[in-house]
N, C-alpha and C. Protein backbone atom coordinates (compact mmCIF):
# COMPACT_ATOMS: atom_id res chain seq x y z
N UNK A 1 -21.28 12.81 -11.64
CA UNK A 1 -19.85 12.58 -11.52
C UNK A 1 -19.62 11.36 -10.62
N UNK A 2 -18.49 10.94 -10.91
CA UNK A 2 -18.18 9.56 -10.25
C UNK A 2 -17.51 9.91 -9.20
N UNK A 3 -17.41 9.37 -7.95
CA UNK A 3 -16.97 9.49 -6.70
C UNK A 3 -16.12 8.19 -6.27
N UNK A 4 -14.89 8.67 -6.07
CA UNK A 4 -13.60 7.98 -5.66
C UNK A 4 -13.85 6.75 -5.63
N UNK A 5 -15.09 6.22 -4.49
CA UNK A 5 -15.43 4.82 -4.12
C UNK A 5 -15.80 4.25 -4.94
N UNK A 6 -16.82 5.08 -5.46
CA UNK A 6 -17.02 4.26 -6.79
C UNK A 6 -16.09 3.94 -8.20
N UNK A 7 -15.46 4.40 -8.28
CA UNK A 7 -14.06 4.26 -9.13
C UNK A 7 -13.44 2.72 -8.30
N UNK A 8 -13.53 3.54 -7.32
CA UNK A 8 -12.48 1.68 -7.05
C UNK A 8 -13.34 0.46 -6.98
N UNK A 9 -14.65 0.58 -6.36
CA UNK A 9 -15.29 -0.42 -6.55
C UNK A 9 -15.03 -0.98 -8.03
N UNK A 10 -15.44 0.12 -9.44
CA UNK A 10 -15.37 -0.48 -10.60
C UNK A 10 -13.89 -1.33 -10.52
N UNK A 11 -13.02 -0.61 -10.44
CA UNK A 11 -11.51 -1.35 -10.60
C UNK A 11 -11.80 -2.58 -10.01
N UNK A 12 -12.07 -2.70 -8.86
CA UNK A 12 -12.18 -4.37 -7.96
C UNK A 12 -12.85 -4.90 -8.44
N UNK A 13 -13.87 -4.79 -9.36
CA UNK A 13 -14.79 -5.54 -9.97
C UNK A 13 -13.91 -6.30 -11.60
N UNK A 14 -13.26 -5.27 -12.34
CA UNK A 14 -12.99 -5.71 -13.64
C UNK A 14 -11.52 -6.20 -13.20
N UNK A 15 -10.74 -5.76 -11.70
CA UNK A 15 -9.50 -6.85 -11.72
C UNK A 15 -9.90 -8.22 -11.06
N UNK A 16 -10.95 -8.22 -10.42
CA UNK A 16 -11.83 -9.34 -10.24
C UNK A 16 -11.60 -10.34 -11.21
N UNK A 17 -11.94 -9.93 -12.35
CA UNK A 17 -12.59 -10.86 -13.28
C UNK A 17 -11.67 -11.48 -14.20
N UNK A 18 -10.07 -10.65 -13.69
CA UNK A 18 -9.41 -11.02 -14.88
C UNK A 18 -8.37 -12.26 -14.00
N UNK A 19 -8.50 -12.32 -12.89
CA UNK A 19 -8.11 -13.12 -12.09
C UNK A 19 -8.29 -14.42 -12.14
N UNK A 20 -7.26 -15.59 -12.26
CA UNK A 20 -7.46 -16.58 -12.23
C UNK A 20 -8.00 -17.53 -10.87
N UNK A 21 -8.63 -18.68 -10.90
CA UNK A 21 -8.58 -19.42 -9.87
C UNK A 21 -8.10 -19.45 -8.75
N UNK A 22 -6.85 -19.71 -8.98
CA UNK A 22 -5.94 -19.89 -8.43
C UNK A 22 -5.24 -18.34 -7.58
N UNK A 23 -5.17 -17.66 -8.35
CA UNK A 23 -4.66 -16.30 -7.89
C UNK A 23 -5.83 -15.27 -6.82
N UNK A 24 -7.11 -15.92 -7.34
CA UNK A 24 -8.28 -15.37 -6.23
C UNK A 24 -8.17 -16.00 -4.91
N UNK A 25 -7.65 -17.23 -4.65
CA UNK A 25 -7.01 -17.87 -3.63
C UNK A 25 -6.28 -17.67 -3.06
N UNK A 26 -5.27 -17.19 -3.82
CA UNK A 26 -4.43 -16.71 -3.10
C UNK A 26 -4.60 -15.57 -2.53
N UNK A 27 -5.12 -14.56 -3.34
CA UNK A 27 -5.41 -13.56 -2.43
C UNK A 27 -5.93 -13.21 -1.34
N UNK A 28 -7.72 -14.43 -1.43
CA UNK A 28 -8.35 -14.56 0.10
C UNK A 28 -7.70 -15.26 1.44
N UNK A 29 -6.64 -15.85 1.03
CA UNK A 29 -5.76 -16.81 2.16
C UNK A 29 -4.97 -15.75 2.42
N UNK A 30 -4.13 -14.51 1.63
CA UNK A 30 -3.25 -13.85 2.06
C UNK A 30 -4.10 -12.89 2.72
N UNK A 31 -5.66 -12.19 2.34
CA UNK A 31 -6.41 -11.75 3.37
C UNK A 31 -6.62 -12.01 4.34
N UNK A 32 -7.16 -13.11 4.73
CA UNK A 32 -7.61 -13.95 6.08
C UNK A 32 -5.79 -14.11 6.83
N UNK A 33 -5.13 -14.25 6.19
CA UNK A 33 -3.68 -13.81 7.01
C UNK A 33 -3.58 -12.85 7.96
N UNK A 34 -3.71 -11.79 7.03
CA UNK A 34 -3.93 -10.61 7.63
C UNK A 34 -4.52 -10.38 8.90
N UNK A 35 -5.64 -10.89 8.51
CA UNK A 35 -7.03 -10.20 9.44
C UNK A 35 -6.43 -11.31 11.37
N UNK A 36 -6.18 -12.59 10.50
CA UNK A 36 -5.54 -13.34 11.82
C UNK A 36 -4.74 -12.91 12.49
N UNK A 37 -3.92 -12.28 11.59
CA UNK A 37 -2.66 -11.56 12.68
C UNK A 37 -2.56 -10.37 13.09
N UNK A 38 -4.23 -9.77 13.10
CA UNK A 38 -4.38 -8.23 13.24
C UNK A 38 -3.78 -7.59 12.57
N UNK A 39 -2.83 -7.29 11.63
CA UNK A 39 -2.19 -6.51 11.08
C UNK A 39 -2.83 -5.14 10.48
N UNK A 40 -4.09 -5.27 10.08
CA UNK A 40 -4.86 -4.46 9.52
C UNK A 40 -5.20 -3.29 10.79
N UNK A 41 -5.50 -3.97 12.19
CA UNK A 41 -5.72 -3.11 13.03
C UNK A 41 -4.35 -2.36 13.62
N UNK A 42 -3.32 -2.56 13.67
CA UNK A 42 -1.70 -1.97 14.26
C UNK A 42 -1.69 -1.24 12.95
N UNK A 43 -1.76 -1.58 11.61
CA UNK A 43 -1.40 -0.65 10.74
C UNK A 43 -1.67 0.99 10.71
N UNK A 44 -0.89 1.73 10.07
CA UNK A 44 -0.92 3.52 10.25
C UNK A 44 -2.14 3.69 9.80
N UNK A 45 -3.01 4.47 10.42
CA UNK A 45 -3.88 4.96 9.38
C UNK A 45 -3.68 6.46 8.97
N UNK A 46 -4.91 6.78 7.75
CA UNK A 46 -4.91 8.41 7.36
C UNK A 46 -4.55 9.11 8.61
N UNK A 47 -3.95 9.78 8.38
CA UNK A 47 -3.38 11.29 9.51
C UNK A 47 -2.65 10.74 10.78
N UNK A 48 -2.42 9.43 10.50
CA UNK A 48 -1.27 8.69 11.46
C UNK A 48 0.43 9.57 10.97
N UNK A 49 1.11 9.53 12.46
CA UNK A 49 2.52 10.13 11.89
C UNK A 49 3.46 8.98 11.74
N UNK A 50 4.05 8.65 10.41
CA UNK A 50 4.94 7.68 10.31
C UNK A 50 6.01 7.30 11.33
N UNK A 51 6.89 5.97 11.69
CA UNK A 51 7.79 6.19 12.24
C UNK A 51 9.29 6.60 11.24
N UNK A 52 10.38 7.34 11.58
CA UNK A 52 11.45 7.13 10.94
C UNK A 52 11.72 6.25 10.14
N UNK A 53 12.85 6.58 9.35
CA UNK A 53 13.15 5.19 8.36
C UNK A 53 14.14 5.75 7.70
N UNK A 54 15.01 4.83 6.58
CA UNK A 54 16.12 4.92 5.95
C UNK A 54 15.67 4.39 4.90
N UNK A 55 16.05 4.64 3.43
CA UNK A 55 15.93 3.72 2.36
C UNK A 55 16.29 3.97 1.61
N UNK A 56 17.14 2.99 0.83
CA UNK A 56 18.11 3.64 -0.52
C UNK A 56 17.40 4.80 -1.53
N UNK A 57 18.32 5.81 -1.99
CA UNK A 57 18.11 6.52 -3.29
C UNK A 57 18.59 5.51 -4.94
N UNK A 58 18.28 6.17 -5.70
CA UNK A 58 18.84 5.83 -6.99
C UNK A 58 19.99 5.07 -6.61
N UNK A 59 21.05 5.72 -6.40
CA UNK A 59 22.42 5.88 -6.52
C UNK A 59 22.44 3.99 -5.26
N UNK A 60 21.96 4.26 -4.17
CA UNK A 60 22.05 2.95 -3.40
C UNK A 60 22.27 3.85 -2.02
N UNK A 61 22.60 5.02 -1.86
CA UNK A 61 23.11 5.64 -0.78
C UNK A 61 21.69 5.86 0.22
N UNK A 62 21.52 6.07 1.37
CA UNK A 62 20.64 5.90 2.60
C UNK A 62 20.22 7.01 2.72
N UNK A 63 18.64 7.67 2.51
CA UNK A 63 18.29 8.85 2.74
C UNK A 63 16.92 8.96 3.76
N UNK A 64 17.61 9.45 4.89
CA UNK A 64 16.40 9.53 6.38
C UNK A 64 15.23 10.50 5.49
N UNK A 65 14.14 9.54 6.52
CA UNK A 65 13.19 10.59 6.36
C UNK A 65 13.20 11.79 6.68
N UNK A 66 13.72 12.11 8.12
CA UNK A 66 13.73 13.08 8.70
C UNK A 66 14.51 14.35 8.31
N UNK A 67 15.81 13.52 7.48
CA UNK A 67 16.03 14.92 6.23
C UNK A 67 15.31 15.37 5.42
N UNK A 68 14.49 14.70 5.02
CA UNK A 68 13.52 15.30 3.62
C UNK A 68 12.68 16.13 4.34
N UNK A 69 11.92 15.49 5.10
CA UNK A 69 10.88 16.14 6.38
C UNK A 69 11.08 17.28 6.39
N UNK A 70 12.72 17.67 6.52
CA UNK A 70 13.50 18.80 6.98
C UNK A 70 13.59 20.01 5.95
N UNK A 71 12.85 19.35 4.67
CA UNK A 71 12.92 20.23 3.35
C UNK A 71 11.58 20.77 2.87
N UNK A 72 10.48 20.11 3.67
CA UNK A 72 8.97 20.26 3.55
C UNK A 72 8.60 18.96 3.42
N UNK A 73 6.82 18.94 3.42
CA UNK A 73 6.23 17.79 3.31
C UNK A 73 6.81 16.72 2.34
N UNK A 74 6.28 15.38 2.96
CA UNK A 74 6.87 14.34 2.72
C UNK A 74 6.15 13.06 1.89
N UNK A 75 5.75 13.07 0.50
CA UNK A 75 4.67 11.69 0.37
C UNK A 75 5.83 10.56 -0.14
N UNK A 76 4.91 9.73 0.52
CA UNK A 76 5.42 8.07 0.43
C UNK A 76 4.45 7.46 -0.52
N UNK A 77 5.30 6.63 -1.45
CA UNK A 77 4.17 5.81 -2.39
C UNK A 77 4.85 4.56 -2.80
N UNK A 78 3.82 3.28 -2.29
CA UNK A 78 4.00 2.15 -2.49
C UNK A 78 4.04 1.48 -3.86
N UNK A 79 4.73 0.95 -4.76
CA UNK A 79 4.48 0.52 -5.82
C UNK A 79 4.51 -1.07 -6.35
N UNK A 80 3.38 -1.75 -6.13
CA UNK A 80 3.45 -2.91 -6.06
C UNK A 80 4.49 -3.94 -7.26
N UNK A 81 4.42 -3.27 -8.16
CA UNK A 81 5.04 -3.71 -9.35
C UNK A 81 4.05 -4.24 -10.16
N UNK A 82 4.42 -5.12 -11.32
CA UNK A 82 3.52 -5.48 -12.23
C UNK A 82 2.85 -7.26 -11.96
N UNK A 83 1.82 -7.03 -11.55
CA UNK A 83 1.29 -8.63 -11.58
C UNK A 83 0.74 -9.13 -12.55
């Protein structure tokens, strides 16, 4: 059976490849960004507790975390969009 890491390794390998020049560049400059401005180290990690926050629903209206919190566990998911 295949194991998580190895799943993503494959993925990084075949979105690797479909990557242009130009766009692999960009990505290692927006890495090395990163790493310059520590960001990677201040960032939350696993079993870190988020801070508060607000962010539109559907509708546009403002829904705290700390209400949902208030309803049971809470997942957050980033969605990069389509590149």
């Amino acid at each position: 059976m295949t194991t998580l890491q190895e799943r993503l390794d494959e993925i990084k390998t075949e979105s690797a490849d479909k990557l242009t020049p130009e766009a692999k560049a960009a990505v290692k400059e927006g890495m090395n960004e990163l790493k310059e401005r520590q960001l990677t180290e201040r960032a939350l990690k696993a079993g870190d507790t988020a801070p508060g926050f607000t962010l539109p629903n559907a509708q546009g209206s403002g829904i705290r975390s700390q209400t949902l919190l208030a309803q049971g566990p809470l997942v957050i998911s980033f969605f990069r969009g389509k590149w």
